[in-house]
PDB file of N, CA and C in Angstrom:
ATOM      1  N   UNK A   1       2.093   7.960  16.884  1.00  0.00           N
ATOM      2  CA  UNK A   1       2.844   7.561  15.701  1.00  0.00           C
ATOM      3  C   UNK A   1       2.283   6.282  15.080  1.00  0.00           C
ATOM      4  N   UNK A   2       1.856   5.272  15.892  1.00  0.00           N
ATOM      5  CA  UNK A   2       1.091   4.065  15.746  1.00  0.00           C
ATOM      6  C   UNK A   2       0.048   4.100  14.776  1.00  0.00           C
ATOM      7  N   UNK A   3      -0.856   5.363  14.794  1.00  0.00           N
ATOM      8  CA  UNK A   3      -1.838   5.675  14.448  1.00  0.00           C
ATOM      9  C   UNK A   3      -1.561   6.255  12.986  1.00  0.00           C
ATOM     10  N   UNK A   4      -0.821   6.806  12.692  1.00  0.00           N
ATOM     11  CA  UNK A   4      -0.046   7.540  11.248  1.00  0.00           C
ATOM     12  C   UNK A   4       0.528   6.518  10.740  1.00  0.00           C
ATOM     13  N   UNK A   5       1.056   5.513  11.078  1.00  0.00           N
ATOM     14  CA  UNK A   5       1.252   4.494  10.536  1.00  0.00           C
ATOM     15  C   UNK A   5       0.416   3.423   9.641  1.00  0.00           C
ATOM     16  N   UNK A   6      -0.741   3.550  10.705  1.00  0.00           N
ATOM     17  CA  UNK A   6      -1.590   2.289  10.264  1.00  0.00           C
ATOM     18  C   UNK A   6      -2.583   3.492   9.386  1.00  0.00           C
ATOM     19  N   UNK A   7      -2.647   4.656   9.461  1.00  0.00           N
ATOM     20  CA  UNK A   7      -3.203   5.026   7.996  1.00  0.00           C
ATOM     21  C   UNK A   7      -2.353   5.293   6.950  1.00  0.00           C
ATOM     22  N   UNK A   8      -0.916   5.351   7.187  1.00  0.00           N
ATOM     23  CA  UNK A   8      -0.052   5.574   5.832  1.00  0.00           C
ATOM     24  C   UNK A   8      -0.193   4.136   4.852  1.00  0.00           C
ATOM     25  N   UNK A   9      -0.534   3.383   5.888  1.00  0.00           N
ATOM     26  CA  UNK A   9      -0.701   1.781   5.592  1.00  0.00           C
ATOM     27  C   UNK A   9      -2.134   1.735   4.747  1.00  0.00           C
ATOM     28  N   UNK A  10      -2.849   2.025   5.316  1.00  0.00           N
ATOM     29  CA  UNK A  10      -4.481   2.035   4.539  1.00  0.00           C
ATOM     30  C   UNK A  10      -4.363   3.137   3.480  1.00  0.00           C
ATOM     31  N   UNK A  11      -3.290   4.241   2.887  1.00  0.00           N
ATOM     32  CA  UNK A  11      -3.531   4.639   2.030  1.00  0.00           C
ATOM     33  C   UNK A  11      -2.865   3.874   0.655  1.00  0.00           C
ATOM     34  N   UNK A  12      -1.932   2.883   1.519  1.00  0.00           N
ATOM     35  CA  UNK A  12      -0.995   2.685   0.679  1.00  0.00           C
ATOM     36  C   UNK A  12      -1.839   0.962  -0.009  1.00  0.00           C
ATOM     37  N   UNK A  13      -2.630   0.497   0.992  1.00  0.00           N
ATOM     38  CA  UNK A  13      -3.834  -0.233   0.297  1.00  0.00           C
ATOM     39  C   UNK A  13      -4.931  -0.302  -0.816  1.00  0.00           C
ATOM     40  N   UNK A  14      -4.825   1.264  -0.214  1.00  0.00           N
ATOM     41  CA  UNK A  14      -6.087   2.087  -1.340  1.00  0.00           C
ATOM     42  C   UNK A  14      -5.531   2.249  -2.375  1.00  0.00           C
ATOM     43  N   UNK A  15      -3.831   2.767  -2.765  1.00  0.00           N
ATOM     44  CA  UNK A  15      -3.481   3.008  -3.544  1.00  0.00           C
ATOM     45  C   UNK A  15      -3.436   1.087  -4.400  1.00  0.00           C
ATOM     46  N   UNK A  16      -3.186   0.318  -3.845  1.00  0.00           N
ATOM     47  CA  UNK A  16      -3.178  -0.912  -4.674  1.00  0.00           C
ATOM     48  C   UNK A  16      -4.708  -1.180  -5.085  1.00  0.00           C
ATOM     49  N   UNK A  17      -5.297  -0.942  -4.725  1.00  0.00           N
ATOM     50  CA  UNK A  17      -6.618  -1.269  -4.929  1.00  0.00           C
ATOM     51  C   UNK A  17      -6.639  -0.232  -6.228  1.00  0.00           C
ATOM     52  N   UNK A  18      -6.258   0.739  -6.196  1.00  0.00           N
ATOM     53  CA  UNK A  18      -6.604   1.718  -7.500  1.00  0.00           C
ATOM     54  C   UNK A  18      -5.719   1.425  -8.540  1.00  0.00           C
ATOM     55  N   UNK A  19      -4.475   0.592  -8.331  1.00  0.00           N
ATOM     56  CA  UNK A  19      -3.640   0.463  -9.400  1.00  0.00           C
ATOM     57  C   UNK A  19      -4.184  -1.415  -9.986  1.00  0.00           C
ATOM     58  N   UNK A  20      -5.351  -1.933  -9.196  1.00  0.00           N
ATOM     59  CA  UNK A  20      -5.245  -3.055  -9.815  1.00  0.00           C
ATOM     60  C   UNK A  20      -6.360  -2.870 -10.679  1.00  0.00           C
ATOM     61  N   UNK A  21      -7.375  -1.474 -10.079  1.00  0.00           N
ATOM     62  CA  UNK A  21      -8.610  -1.629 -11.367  1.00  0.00           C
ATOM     63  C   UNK A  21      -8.071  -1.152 -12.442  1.00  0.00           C
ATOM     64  N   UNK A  22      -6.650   0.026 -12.405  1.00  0.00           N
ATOM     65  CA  UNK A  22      -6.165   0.467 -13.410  1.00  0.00           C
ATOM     66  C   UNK A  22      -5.674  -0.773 -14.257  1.00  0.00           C
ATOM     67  N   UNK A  23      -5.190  -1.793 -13.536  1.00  0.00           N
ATOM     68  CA  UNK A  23      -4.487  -2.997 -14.733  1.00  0.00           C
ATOM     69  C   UNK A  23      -5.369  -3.106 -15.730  1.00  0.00           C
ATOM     70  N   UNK A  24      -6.777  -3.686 -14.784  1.00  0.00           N
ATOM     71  CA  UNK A  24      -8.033  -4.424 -15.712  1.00  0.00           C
ATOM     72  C   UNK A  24      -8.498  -3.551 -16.586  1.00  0.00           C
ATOM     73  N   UNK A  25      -8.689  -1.919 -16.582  1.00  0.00           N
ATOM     74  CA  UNK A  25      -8.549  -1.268 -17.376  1.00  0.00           C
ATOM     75  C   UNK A  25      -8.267  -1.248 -18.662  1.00  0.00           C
ATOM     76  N   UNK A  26      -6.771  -1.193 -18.038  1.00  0.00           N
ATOM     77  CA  UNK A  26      -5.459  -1.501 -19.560  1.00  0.00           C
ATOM     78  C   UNK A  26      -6.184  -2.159 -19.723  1.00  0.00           C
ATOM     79  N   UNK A  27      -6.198  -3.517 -19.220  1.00  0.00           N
ATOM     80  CA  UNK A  27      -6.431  -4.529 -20.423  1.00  0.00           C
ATOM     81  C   UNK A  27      -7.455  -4.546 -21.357  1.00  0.00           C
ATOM     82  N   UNK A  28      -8.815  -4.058 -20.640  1.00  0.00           N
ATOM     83  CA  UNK A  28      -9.618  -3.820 -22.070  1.00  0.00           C
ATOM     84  C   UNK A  28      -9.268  -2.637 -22.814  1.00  0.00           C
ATOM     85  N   UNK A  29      -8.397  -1.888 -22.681  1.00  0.00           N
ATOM     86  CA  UNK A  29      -8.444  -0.914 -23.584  1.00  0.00           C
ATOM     87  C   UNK A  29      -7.295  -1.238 -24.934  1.00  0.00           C
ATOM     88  N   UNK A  30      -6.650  -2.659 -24.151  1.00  0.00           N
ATOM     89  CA  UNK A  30      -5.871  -3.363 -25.168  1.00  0.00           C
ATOM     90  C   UNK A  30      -6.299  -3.891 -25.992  1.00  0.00           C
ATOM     91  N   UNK A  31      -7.689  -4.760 -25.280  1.00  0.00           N
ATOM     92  CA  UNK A  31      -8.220  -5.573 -25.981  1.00  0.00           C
ATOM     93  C   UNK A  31      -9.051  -5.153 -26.900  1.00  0.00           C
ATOM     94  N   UNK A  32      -9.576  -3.670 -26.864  1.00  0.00           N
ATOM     95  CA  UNK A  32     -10.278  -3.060 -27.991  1.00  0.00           C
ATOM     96  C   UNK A  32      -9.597  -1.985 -28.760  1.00  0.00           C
ATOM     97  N   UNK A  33      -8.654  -1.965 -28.412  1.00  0.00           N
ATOM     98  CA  UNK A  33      -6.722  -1.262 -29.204  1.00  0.00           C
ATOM     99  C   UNK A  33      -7.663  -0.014 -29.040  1.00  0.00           C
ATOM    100  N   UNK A  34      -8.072   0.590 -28.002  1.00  0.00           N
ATOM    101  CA  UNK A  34      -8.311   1.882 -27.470  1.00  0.00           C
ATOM    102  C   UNK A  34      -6.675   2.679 -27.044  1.00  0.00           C
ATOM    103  N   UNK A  35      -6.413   3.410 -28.442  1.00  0.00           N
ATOM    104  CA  UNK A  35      -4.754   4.059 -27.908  1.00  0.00           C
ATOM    105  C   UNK A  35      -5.171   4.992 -27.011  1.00  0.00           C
ATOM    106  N   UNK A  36      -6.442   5.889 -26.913  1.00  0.00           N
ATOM    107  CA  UNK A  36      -5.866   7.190 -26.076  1.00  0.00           C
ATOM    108  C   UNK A  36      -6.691   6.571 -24.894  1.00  0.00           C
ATOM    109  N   UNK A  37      -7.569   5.509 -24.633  1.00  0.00           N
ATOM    110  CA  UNK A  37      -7.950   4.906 -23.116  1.00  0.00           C
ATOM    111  C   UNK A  37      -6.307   4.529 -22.841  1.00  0.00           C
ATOM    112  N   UNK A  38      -5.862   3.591 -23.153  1.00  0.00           N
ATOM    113  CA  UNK A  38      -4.844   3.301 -22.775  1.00  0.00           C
ATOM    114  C   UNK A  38      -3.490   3.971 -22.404  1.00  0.00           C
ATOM    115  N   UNK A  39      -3.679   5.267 -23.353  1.00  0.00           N
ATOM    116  CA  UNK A  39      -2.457   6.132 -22.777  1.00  0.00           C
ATOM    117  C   UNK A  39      -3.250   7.057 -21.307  1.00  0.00           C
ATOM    118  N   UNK A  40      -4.444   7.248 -21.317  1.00  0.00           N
ATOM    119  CA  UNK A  40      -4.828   7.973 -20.190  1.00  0.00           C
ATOM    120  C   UNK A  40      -4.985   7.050 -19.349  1.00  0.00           C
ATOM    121  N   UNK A  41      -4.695   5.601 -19.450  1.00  0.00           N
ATOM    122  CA  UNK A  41      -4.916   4.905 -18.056  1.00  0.00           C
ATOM    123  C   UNK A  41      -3.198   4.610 -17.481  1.00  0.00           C
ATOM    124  N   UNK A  42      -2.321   4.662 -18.636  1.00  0.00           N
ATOM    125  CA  UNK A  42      -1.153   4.834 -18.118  1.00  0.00           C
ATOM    126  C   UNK A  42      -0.720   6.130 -17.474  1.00  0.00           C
ATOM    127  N   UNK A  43      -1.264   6.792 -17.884  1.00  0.00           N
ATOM    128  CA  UNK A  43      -0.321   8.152 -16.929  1.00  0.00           C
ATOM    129  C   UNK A  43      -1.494   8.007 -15.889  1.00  0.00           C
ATOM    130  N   UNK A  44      -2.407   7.532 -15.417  1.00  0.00           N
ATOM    131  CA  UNK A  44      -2.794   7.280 -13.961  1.00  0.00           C
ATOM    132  C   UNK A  44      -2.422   6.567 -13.201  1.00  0.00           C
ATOM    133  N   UNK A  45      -1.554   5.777 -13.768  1.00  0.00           N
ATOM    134  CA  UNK A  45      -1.003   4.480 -13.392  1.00  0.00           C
ATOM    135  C   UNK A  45       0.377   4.914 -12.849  1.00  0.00           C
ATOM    136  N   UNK A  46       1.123   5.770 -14.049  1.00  0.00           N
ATOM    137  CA  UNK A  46       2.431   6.525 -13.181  1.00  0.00           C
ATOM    138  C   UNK A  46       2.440   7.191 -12.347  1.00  0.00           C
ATOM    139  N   UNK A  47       0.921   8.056 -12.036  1.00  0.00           N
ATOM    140  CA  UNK A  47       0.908   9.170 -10.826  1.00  0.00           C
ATOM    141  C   UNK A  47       0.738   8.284  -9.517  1.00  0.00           C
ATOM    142  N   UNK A  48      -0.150   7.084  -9.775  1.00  0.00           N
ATOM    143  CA  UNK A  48      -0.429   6.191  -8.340  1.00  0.00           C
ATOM    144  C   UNK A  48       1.129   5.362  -7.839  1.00  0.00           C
ATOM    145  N   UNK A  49       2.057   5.322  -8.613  1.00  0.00           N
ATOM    146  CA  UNK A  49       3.088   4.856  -8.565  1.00  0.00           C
ATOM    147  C   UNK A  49       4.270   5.890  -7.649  1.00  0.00           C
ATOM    148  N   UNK A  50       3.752   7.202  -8.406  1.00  0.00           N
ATOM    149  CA  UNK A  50       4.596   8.292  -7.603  1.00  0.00           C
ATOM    150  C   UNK A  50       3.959   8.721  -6.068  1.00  0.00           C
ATOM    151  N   UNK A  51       2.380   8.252  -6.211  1.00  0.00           N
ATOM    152  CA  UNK A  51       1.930   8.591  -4.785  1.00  0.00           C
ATOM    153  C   UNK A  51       2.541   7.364  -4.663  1.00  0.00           C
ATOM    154  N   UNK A  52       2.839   5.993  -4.512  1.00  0.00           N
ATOM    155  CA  UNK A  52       2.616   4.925  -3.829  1.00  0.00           C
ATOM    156  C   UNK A  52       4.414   5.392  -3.367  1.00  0.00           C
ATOM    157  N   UNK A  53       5.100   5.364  -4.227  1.00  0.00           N
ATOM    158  CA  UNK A  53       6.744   6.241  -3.381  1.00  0.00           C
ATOM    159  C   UNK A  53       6.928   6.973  -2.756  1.00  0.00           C
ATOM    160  N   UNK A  54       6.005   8.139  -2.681  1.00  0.00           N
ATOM    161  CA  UNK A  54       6.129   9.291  -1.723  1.00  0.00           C
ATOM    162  C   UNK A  54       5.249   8.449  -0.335  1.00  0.00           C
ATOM    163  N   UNK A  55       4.502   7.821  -0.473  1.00  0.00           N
ATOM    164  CA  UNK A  55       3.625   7.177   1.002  1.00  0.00           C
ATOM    165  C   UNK A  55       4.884   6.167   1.311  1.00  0.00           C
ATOM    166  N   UNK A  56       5.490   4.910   0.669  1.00  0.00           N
ATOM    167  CA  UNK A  56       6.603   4.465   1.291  1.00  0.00           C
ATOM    168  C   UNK A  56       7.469   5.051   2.006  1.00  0.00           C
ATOM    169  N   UNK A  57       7.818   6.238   1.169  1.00  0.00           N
ATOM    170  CA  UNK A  57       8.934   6.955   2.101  1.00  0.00           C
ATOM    171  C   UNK A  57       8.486   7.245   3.164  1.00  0.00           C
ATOM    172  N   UNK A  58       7.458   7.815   3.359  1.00  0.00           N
ATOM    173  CA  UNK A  58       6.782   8.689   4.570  1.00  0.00           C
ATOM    174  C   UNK A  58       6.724   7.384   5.581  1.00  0.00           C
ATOM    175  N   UNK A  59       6.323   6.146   4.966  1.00  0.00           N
ATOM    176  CA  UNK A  59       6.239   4.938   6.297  1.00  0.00           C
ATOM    177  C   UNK A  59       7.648   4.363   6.758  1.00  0.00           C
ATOM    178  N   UNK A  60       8.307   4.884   5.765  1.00  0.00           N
ATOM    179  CA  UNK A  60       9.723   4.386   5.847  1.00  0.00           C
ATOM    180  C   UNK A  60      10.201   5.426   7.679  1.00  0.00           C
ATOM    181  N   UNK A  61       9.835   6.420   7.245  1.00  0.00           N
ATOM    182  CA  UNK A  61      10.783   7.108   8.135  1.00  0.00           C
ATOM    183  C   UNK A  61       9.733   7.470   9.206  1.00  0.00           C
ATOM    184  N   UNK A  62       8.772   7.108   9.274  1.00  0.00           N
ATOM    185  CA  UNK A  62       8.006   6.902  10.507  1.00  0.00           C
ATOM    186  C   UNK A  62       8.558   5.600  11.373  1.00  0.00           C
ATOM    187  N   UNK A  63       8.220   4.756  10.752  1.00  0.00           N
ATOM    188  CA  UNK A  63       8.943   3.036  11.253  1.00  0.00           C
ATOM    189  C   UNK A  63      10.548   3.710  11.957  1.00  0.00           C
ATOM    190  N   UNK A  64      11.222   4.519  11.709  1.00  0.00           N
ATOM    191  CA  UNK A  64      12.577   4.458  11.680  1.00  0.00           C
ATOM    192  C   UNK A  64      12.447   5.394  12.994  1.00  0.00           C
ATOM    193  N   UNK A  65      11.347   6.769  13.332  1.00  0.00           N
ATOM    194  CA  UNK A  65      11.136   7.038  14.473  1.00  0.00           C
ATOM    195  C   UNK A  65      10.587   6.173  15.508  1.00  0.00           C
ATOM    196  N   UNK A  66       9.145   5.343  14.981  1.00  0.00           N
ATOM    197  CA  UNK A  66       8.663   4.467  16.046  1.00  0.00           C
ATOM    198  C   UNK A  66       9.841   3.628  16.251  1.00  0.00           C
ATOM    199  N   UNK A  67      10.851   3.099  16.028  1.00  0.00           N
ATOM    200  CA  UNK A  67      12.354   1.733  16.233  1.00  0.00           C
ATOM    201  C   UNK A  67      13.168   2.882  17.042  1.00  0.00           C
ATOM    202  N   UNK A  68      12.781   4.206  16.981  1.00  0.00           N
ATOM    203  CA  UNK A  68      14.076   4.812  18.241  1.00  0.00           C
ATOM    204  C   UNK A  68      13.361   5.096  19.627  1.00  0.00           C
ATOM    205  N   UNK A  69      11.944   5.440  19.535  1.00  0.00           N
ATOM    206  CA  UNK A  69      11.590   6.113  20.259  1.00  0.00           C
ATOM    207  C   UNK A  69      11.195   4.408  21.209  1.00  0.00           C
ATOM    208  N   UNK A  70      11.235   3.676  20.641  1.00  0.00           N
ATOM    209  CA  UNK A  70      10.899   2.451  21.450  1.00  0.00           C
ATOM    210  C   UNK A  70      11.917   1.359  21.497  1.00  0.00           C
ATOM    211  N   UNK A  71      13.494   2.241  21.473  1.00  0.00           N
ATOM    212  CA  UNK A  71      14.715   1.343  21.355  1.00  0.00           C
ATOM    213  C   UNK A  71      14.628   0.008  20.396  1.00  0.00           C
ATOM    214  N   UNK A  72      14.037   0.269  19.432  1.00  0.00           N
ATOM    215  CA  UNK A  72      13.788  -1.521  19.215  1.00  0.00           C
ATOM    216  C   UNK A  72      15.317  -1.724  18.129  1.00  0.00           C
ATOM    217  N   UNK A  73      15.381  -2.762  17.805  1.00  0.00           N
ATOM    218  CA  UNK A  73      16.885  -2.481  16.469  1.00  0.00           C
ATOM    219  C   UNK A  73      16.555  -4.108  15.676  1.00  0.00           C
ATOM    220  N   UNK A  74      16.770  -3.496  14.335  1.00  0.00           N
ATOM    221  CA  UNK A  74      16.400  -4.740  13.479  1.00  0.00           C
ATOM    222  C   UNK A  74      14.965  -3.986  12.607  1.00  0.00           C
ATOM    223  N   UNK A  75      14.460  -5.268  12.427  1.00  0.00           N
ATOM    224  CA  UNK A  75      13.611  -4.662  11.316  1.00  0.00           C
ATOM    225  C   UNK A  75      11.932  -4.806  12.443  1.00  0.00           C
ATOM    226  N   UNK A  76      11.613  -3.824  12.175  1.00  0.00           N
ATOM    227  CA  UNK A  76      10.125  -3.651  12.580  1.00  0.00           C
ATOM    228  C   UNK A  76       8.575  -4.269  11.642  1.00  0.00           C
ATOM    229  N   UNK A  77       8.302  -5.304  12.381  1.00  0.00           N
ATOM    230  CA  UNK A  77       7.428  -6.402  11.424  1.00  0.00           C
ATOM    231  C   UNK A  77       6.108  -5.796  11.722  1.00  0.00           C
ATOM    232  N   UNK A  78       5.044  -6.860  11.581  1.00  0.00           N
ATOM    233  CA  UNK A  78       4.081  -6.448  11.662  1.00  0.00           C
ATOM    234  C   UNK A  78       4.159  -7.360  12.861  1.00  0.00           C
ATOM    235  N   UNK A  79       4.417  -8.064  13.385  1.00  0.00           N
ATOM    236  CA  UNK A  79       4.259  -8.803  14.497  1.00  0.00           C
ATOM    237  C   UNK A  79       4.941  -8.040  15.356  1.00  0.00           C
ATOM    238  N   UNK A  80       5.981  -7.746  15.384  1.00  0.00           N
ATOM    239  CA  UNK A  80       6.198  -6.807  16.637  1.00  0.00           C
ATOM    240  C   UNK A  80       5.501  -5.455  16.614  1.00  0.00           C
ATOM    241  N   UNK A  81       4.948  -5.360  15.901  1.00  0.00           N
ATOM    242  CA  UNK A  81       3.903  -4.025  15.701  1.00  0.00           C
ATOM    243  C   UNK A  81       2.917  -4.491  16.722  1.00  0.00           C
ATOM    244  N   UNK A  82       2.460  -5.252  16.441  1.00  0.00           N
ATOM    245  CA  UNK A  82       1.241  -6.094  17.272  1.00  0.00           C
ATOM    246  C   UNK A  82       1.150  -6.450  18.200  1.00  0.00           C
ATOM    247  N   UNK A  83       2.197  -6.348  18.979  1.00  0.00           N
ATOM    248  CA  UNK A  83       2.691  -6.378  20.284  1.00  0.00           C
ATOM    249  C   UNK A  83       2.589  -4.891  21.694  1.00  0.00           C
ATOM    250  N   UNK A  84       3.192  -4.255  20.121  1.00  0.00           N
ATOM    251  CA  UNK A  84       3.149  -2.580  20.827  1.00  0.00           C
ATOM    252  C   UNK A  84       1.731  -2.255  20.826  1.00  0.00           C
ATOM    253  N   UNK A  85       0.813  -2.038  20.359  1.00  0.00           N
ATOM    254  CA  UNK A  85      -0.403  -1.639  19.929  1.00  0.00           C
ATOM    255  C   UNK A  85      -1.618  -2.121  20.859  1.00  0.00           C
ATOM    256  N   UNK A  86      -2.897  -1.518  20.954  1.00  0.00           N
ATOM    257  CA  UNK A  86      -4.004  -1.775  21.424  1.00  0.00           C
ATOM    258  C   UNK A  86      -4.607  -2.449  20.346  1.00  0.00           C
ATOM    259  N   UNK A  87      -5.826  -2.791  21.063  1.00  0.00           N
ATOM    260  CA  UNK A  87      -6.411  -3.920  20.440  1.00  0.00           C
ATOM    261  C   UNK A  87      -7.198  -3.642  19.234  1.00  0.00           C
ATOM    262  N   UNK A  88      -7.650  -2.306  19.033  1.00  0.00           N
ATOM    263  CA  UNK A  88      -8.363  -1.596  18.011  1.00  0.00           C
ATOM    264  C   UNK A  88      -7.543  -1.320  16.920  1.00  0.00           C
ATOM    265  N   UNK A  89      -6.427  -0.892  17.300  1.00  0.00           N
ATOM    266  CA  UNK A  89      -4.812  -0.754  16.478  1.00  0.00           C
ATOM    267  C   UNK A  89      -4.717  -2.215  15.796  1.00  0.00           C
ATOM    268  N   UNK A  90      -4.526  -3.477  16.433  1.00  0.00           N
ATOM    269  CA  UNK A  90      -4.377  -4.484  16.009  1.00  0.00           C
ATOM    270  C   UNK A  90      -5.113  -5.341  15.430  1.00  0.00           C
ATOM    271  N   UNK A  91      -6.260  -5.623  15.274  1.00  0.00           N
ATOM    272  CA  UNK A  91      -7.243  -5.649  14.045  1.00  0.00           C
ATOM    273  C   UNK A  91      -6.944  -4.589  12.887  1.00  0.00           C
ATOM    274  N   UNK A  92      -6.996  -3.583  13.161  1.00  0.00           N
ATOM    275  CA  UNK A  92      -6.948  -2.435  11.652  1.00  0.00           C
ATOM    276  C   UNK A  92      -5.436  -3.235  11.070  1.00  0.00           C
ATOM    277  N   UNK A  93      -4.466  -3.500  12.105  1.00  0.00           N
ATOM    278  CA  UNK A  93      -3.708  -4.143  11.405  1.00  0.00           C
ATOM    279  C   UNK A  93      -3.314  -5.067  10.069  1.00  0.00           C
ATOM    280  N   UNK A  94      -4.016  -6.549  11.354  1.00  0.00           N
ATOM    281  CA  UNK A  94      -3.806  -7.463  10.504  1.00  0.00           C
ATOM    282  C   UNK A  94      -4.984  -7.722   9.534  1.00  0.00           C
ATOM    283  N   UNK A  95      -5.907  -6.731   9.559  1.00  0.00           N
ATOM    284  CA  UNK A  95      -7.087  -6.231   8.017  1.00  0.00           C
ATOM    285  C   UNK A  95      -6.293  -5.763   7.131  1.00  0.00           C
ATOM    286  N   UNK A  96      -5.634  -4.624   7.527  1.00  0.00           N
ATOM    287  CA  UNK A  96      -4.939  -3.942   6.361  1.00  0.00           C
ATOM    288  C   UNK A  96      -3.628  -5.207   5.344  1.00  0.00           C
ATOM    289  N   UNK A  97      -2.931  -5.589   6.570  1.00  0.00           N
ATOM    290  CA  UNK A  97      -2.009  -7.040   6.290  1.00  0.00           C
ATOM    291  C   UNK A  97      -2.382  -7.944   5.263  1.00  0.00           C
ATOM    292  N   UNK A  98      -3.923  -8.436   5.658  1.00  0.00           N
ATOM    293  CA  UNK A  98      -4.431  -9.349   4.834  1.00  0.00           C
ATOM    294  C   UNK A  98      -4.695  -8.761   3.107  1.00  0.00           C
ATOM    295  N   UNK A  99      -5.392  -7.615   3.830  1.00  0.00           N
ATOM    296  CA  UNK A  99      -6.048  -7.001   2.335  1.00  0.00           C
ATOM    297  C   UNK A  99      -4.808  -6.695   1.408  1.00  0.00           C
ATOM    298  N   UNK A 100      -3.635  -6.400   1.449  1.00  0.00           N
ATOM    299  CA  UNK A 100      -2.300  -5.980   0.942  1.00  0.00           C
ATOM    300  C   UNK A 100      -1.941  -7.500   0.361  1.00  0.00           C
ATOM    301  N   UNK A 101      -1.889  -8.376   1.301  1.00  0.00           N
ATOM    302  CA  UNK A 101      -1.479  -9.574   0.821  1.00  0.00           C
ATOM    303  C   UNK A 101      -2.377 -10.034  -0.517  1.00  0.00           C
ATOM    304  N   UNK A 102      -3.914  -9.989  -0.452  1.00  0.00           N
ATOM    305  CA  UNK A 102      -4.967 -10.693  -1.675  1.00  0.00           C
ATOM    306  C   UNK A 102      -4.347  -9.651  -2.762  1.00  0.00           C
ATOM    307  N   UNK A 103      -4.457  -8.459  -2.585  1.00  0.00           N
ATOM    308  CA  UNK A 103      -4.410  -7.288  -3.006  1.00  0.00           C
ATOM    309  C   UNK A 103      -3.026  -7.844  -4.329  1.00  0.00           C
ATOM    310  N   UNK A 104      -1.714  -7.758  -3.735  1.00  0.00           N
ATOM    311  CA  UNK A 104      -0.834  -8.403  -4.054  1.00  0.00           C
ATOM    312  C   UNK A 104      -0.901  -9.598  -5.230  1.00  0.00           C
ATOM    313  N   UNK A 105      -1.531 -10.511  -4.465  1.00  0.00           N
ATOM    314  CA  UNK A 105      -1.492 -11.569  -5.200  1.00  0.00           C
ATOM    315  C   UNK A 105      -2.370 -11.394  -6.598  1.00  0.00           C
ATOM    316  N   UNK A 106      -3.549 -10.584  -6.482  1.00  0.00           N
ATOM    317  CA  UNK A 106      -4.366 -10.365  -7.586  1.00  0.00           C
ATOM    318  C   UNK A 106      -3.558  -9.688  -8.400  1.00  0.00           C
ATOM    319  N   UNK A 107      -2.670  -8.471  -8.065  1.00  0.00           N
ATOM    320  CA  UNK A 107      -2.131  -7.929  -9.192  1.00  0.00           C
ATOM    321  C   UNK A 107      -0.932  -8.721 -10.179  1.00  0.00           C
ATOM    322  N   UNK A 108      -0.554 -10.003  -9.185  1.00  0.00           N
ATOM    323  CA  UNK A 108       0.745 -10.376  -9.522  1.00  0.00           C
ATOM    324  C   UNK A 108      -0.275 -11.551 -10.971  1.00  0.00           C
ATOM    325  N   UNK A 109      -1.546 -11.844 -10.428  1.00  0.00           N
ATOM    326  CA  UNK A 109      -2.206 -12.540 -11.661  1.00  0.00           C
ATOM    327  C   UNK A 109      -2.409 -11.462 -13.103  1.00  0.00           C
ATOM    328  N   UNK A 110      -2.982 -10.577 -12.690  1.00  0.00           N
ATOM    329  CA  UNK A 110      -3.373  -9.817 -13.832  1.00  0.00           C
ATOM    330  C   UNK A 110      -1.766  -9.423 -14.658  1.00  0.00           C
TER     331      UNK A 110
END
């Protein structure tokens, strides 16, 4: 389950990574008032949005099996993730962690 996790996690990376080149996109297609770039970069933008909900859910209710099957109660972090896990598990981790975090912050600039 560990393992489905930490790739629902790396898709859900990939998916930010694809919605931040989509921003920079938009923006030149603003900046050169390109209407139909810009409407075809928005409806790519809504489909990565609907994958990025359907992959939450799916981690949602994985997390909610890994918290029974390992009695845990409360919220399941990445630190107590890191605890449960091997050591190969825990690097892919806190890579994926980090990259989500820059990831994050870049989109919150653009």
């Amino acid at each position: 389950m560990i393992n489905r996790l930490i790739e629902i996690i790396g898709r859900e990376a990939g998916l930010f990574e694809s919605f931040l080149a989509l921003l920079e996109q938009q923006q030149k297609m603003l900046v050169s008032n390109d209407l139909d770039g810009l409407n075809r970069v928005t409806d790519r933008q809504r489909e990565k949005l609907v994958e990025s909900q359907l992959l939450n859910k799916e981690r949602e209710r994985l997390i909610e099996r890994i918290k029974v099957a390992n009695a845990i109660e409360g919220d399941l972090n990445v630190t107590h993730l890191l605890e449960m896990v091997d050591e190969n598990q825990a690097a892919r981790l806190l890579q994926l962690k980090s990259l989500i975090y820059g990831l994050h912050e870049q989109i919150a600039q653009v």
